[in-house]
PDB file of N, CA and C in Angstrom:
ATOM      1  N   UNK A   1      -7.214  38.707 -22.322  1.00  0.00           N
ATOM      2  CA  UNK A   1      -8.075  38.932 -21.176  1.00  0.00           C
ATOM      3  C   UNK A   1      -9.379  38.155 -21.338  1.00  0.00           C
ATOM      4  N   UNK A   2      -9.938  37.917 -22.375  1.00  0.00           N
ATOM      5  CA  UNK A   2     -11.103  37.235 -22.560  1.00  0.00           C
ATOM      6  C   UNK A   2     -11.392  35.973 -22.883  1.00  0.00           C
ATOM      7  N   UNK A   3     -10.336  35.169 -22.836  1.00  0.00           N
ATOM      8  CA  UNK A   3      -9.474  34.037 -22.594  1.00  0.00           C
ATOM      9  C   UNK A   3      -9.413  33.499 -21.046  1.00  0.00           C
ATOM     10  N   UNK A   4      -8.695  34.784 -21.000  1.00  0.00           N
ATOM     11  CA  UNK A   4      -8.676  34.096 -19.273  1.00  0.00           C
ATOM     12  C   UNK A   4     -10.138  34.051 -18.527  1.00  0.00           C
ATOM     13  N   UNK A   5     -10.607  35.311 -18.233  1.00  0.00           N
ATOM     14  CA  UNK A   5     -12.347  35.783 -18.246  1.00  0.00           C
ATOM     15  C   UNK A   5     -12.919  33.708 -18.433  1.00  0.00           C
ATOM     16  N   UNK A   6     -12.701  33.873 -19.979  1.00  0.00           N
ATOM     17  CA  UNK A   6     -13.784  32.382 -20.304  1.00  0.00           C
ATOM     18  C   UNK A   6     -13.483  30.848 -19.549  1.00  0.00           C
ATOM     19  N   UNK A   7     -11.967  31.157 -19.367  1.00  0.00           N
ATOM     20  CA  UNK A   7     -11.559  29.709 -18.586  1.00  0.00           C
ATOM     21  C   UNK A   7     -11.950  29.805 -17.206  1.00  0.00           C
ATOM     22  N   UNK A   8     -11.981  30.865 -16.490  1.00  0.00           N
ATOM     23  CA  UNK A   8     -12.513  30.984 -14.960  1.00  0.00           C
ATOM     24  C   UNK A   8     -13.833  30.492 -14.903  1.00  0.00           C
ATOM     25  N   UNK A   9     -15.105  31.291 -15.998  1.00  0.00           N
ATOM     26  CA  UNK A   9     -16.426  30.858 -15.779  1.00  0.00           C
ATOM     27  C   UNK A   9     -16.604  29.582 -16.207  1.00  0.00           C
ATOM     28  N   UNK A  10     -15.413  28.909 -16.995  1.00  0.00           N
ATOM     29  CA  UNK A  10     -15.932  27.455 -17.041  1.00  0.00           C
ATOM     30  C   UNK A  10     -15.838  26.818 -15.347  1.00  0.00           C
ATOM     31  N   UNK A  11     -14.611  27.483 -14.644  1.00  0.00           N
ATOM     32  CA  UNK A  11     -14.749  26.809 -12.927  1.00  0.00           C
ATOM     33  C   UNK A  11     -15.755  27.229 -12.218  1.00  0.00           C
ATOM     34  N   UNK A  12     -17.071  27.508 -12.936  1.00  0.00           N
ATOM     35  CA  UNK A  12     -17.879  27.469 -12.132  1.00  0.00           C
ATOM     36  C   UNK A  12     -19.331  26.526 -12.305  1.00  0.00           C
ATOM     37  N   UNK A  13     -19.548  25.757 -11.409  1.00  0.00           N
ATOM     38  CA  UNK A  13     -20.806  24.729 -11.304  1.00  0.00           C
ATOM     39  C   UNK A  13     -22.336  25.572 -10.943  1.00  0.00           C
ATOM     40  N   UNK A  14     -23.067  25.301 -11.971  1.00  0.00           N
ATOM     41  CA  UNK A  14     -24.774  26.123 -11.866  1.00  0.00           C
ATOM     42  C   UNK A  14     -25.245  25.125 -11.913  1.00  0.00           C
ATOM     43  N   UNK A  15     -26.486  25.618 -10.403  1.00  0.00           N
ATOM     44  CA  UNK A  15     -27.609  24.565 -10.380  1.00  0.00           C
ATOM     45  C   UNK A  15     -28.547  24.474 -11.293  1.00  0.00           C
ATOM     46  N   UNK A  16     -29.782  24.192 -11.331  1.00  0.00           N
ATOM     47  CA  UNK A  16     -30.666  23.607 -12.475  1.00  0.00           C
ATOM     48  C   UNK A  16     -31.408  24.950 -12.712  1.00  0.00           C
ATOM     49  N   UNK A  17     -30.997  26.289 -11.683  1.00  0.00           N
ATOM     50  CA  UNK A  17     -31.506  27.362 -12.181  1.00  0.00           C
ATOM     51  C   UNK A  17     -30.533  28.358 -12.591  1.00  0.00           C
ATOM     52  N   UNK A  18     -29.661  28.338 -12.880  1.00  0.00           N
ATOM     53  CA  UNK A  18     -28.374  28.997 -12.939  1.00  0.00           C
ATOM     54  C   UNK A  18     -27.762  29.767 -12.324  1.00  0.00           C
ATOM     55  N   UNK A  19     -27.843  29.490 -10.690  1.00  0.00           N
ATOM     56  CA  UNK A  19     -27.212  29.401  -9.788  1.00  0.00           C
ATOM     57  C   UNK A  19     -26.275  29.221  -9.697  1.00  0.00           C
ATOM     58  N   UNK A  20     -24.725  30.266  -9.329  1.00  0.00           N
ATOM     59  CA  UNK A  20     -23.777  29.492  -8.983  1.00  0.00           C
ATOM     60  C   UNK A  20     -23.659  28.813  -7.580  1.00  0.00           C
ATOM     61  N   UNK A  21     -23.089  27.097  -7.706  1.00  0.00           N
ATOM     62  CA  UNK A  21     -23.677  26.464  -6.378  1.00  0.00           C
ATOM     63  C   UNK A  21     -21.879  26.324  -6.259  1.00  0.00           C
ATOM     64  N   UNK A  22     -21.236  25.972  -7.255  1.00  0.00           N
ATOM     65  CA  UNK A  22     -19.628  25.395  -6.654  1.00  0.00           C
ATOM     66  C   UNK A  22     -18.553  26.455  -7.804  1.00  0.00           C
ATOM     67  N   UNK A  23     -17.673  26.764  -6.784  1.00  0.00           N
ATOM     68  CA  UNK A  23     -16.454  27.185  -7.741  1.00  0.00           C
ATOM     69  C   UNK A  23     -15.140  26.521  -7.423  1.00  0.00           C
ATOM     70  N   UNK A  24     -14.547  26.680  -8.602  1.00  0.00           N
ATOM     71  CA  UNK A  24     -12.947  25.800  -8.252  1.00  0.00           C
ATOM     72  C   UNK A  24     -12.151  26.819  -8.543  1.00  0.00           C
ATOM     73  N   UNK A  25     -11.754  27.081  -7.457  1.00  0.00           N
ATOM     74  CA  UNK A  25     -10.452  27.879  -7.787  1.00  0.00           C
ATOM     75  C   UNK A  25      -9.499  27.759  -8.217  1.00  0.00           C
ATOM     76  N   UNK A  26      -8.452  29.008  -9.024  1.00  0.00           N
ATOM     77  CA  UNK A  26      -7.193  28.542  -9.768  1.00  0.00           C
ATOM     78  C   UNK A  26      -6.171  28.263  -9.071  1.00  0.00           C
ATOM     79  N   UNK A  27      -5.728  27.389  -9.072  1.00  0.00           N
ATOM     80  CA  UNK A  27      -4.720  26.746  -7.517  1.00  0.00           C
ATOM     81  C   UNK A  27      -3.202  26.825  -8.539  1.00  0.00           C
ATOM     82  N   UNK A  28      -2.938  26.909  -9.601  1.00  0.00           N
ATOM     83  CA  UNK A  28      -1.583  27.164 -10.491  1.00  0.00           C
ATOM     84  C   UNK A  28      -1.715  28.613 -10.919  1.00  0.00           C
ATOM     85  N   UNK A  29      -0.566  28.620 -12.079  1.00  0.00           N
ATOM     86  CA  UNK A  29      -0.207  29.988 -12.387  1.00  0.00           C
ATOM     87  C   UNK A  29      -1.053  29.590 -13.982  1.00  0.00           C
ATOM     88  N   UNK A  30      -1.144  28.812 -14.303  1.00  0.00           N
ATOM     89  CA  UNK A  30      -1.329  28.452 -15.800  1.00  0.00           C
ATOM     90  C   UNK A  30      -3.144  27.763 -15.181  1.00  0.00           C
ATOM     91  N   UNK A  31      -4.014  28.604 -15.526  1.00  0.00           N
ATOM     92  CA  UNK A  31      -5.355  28.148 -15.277  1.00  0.00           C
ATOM     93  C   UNK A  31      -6.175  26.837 -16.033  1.00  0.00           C
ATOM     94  N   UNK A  32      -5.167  26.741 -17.529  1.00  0.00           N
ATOM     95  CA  UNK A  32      -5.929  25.804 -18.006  1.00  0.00           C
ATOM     96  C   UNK A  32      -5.161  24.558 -17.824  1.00  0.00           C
ATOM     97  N   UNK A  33      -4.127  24.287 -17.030  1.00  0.00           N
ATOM     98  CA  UNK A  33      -3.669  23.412 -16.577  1.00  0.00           C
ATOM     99  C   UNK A  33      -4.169  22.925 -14.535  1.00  0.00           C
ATOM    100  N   UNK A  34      -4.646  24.100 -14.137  1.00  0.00           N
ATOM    101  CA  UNK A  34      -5.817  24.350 -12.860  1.00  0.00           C
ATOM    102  C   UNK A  34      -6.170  22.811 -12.032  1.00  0.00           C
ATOM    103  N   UNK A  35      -6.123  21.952 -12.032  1.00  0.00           N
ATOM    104  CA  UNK A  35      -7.168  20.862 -11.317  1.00  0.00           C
ATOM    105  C   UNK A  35      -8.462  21.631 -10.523  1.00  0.00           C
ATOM    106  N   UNK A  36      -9.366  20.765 -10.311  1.00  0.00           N
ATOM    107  CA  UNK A  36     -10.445  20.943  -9.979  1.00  0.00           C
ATOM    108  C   UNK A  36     -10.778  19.975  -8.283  1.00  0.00           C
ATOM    109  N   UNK A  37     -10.093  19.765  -7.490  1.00  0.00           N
ATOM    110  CA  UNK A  37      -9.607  19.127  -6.806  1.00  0.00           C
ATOM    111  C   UNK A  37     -10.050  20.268  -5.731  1.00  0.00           C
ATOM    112  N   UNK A  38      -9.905  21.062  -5.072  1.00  0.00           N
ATOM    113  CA  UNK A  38     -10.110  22.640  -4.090  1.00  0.00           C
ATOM    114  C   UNK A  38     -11.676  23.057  -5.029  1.00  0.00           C
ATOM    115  N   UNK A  39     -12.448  23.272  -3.902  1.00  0.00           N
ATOM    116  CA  UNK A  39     -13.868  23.245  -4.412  1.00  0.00           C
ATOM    117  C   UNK A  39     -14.620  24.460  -3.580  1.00  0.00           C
ATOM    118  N   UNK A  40     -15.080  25.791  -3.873  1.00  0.00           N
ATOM    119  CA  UNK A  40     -15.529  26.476  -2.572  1.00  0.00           C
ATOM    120  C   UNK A  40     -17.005  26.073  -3.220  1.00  0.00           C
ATOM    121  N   UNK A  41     -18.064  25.804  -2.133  1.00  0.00           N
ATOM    122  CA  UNK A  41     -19.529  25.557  -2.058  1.00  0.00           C
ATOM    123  C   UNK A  41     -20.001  26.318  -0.495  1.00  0.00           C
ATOM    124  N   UNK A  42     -21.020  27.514  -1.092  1.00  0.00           N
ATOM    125  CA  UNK A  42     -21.558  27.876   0.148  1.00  0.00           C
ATOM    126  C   UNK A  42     -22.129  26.502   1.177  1.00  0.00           C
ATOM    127  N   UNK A  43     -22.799  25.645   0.471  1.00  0.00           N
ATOM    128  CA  UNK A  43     -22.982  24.821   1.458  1.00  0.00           C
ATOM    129  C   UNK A  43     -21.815  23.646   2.473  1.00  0.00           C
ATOM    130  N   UNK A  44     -20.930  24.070   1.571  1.00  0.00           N
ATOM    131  CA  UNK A  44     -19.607  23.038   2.927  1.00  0.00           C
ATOM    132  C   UNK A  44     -18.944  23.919   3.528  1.00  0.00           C
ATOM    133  N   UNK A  45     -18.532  23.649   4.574  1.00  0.00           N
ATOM    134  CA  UNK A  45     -17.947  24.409   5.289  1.00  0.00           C
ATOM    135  C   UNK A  45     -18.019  25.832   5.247  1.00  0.00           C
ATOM    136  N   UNK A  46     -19.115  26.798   5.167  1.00  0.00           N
ATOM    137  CA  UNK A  46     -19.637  28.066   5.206  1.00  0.00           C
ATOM    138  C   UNK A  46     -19.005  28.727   4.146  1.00  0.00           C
ATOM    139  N   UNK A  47     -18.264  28.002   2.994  1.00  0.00           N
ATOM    140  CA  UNK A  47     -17.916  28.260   1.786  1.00  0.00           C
ATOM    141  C   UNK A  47     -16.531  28.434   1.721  1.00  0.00           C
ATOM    142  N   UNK A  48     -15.803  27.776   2.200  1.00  0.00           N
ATOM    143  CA  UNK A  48     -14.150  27.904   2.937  1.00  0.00           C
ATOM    144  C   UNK A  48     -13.735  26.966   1.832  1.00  0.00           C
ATOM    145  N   UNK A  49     -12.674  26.981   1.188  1.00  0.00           N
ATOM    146  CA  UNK A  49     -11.696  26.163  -0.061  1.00  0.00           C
ATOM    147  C   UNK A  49     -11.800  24.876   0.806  1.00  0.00           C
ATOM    148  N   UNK A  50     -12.281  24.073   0.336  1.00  0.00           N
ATOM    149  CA  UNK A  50     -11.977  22.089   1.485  1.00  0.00           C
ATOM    150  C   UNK A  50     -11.751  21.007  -0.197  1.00  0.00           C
ATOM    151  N   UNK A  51     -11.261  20.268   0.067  1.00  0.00           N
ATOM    152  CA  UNK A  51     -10.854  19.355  -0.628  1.00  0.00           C
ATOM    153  C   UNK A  51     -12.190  18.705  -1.408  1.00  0.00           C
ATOM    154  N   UNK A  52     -12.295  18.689  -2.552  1.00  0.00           N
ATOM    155  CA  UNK A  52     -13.634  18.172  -3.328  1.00  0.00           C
ATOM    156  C   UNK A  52     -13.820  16.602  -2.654  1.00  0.00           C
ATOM    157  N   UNK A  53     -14.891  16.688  -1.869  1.00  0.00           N
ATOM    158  CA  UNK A  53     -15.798  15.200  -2.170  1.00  0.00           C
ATOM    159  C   UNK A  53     -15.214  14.706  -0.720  1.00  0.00           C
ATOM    160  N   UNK A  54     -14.243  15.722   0.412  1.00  0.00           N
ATOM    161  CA  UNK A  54     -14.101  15.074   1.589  1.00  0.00           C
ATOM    162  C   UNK A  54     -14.350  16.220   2.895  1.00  0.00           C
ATOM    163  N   UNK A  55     -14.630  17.501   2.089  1.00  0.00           N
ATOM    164  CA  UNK A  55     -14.876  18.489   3.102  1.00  0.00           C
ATOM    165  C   UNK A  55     -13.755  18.934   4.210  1.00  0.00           C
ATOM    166  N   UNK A  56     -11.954  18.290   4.027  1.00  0.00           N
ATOM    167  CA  UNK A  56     -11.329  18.912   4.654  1.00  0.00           C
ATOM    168  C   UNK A  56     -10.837  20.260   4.347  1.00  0.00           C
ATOM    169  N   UNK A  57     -10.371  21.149   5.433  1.00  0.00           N
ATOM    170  CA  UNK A  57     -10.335  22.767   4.847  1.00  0.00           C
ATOM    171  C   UNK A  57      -8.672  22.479   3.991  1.00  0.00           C
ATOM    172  N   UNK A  58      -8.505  23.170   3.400  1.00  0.00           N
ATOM    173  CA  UNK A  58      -7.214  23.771   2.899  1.00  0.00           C
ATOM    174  C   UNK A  58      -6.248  24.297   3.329  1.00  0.00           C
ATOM    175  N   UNK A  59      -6.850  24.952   4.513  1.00  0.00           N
ATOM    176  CA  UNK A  59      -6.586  25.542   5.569  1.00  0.00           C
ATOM    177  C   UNK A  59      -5.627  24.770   7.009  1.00  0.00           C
ATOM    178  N   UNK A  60      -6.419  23.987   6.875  1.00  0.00           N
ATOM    179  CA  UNK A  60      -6.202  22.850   7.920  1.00  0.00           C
ATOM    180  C   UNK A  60      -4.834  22.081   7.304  1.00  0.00           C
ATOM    181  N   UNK A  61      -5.191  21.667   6.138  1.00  0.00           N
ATOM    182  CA  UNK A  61      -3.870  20.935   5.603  1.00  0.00           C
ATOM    183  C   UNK A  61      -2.429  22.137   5.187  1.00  0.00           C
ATOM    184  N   UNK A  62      -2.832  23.472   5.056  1.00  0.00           N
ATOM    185  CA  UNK A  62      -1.507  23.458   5.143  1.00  0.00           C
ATOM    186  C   UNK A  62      -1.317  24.347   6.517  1.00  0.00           C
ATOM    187  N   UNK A  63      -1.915  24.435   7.326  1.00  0.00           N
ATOM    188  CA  UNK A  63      -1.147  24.401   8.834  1.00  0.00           C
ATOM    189  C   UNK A  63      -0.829  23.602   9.331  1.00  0.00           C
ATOM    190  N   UNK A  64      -0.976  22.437   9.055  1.00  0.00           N
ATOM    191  CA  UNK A  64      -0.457  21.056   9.450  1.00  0.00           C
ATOM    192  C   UNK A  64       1.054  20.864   8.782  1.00  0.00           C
ATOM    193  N   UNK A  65       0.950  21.077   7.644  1.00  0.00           N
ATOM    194  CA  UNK A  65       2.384  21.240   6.471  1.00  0.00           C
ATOM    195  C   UNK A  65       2.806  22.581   7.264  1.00  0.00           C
ATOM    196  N   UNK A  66       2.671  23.298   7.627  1.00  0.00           N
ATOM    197  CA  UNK A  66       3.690  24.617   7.862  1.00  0.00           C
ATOM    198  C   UNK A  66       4.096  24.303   9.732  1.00  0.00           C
ATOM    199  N   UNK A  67       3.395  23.313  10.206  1.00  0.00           N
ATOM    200  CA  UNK A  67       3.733  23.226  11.244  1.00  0.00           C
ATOM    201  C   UNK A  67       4.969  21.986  11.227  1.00  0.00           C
ATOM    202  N   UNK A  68       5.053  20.940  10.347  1.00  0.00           N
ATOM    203  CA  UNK A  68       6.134  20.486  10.354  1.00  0.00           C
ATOM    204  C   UNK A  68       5.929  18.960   9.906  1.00  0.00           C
ATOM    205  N   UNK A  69       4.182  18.727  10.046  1.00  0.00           N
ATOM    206  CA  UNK A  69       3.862  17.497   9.689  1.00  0.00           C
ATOM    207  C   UNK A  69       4.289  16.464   8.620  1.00  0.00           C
ATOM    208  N   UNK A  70       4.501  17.319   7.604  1.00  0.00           N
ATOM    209  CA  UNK A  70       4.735  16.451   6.252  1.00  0.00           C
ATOM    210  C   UNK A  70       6.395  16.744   5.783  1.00  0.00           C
ATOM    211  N   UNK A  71       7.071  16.828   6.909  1.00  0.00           N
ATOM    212  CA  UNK A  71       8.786  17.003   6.428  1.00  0.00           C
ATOM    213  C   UNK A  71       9.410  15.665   6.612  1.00  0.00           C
ATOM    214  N   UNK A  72       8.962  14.561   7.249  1.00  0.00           N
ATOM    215  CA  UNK A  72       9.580  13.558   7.099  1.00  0.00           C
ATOM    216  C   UNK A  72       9.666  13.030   5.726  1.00  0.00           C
ATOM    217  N   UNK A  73      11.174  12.830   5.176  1.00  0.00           N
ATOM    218  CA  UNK A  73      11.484  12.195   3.676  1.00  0.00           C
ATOM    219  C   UNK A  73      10.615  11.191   2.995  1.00  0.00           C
ATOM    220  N   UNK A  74      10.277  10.228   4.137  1.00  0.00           N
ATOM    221  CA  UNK A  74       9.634   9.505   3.673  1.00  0.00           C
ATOM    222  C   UNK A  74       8.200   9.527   3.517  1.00  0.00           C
ATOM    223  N   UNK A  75       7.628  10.802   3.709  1.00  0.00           N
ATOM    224  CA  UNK A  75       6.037  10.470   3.908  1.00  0.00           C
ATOM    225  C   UNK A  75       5.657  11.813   2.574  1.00  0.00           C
ATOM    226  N   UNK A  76       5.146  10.508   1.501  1.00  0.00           N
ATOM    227  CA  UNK A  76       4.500  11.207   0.630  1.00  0.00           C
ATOM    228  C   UNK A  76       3.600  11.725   0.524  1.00  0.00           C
ATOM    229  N   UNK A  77       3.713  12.850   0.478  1.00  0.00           N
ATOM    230  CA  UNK A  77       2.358  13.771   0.067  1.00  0.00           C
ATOM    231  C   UNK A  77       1.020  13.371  -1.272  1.00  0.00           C
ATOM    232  N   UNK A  78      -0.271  12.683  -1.431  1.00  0.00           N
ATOM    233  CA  UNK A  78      -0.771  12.519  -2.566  1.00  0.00           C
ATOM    234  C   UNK A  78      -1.107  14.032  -3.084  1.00  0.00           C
ATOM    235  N   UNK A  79      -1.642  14.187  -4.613  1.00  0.00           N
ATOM    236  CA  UNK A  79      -1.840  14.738  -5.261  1.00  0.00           C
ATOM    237  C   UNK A  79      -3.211  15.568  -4.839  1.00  0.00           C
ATOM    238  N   UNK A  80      -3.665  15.164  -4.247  1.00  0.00           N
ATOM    239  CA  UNK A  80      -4.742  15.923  -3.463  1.00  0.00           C
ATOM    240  C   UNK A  80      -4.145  16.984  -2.214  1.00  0.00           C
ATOM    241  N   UNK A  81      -3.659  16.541  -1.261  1.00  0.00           N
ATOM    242  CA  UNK A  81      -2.918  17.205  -0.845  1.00  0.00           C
ATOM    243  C   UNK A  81      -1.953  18.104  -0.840  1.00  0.00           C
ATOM    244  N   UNK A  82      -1.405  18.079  -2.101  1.00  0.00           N
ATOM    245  CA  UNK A  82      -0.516  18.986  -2.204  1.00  0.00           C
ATOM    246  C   UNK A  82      -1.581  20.121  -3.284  1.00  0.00           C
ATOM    247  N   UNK A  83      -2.393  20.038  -4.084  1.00  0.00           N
ATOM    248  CA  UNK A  83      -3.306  20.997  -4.396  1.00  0.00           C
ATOM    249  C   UNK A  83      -3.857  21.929  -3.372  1.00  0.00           C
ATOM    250  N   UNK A  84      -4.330  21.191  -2.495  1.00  0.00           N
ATOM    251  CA  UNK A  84      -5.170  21.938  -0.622  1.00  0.00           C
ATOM    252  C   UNK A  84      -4.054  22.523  -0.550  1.00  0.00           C
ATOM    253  N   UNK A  85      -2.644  22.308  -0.152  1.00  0.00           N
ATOM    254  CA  UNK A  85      -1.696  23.391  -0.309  1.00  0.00           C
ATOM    255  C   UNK A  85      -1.057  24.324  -0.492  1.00  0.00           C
ATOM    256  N   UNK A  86      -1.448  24.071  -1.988  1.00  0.00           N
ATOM    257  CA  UNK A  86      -0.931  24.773  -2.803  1.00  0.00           C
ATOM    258  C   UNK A  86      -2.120  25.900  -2.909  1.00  0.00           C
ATOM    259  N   UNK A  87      -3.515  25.612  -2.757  1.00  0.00           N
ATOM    260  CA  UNK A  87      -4.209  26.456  -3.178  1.00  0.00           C
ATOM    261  C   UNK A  87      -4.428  27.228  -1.639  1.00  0.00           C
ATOM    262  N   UNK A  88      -4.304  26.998  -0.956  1.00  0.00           N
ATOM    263  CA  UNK A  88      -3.899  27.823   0.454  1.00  0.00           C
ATOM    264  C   UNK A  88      -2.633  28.979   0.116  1.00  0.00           C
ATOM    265  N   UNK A  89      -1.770  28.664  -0.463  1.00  0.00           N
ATOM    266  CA  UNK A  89      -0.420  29.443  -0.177  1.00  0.00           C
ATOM    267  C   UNK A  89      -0.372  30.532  -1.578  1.00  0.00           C
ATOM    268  N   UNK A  90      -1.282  30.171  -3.002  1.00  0.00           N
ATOM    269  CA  UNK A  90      -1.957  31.029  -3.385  1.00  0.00           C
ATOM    270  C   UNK A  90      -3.006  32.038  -2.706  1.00  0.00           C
ATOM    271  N   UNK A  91      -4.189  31.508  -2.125  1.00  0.00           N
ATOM    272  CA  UNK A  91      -4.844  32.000  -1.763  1.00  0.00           C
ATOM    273  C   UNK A  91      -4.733  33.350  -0.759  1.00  0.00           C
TER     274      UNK A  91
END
């Protein structure tokens, strides 16, 4: 338990006063394998999971995937995208 406890507070970003300003949520089952890629910041998007460093929701990408967007064989999903996904369908 205090293992897990210590790997979570490392996903979290403090400002210069020790503030928490960003958290990354655990988007796998295995946390220290986690990416850091899904970013919640009160200041983006009113603090909603969006993709680090482009501000799309998580949200958005996988209602787009559950609506049918990304079933064509040929259209690869990047590694960013399928995290926003994935950390939606956890979430």
């Amino acid at each position: 338990m205090h293992d897990a406890l210590g790997l979570a507070l490392k996903r979290i970003d403090r400002d210069d006063m020790g503030i928490p300003a960003k958290l990354y949520p655990i988007t796998r089952s295995h946390t220290e394998d986690s990416p850091t890629i899904v970013v919640i910041n009160p200041s983006i998007s009113a603090g909603r999971p969006v993709l680090g460093g482009t501000g799309v929701a998580t949200r958005m990408i996988f209602e787009r995937c559950r609506a049918g967007e990304f079933r064509n064989p040929h259209h690869r999903l990047d590694r960013t995208l399928e995290h926003g996904i994935q950390a939606k369908i956890i979430a």
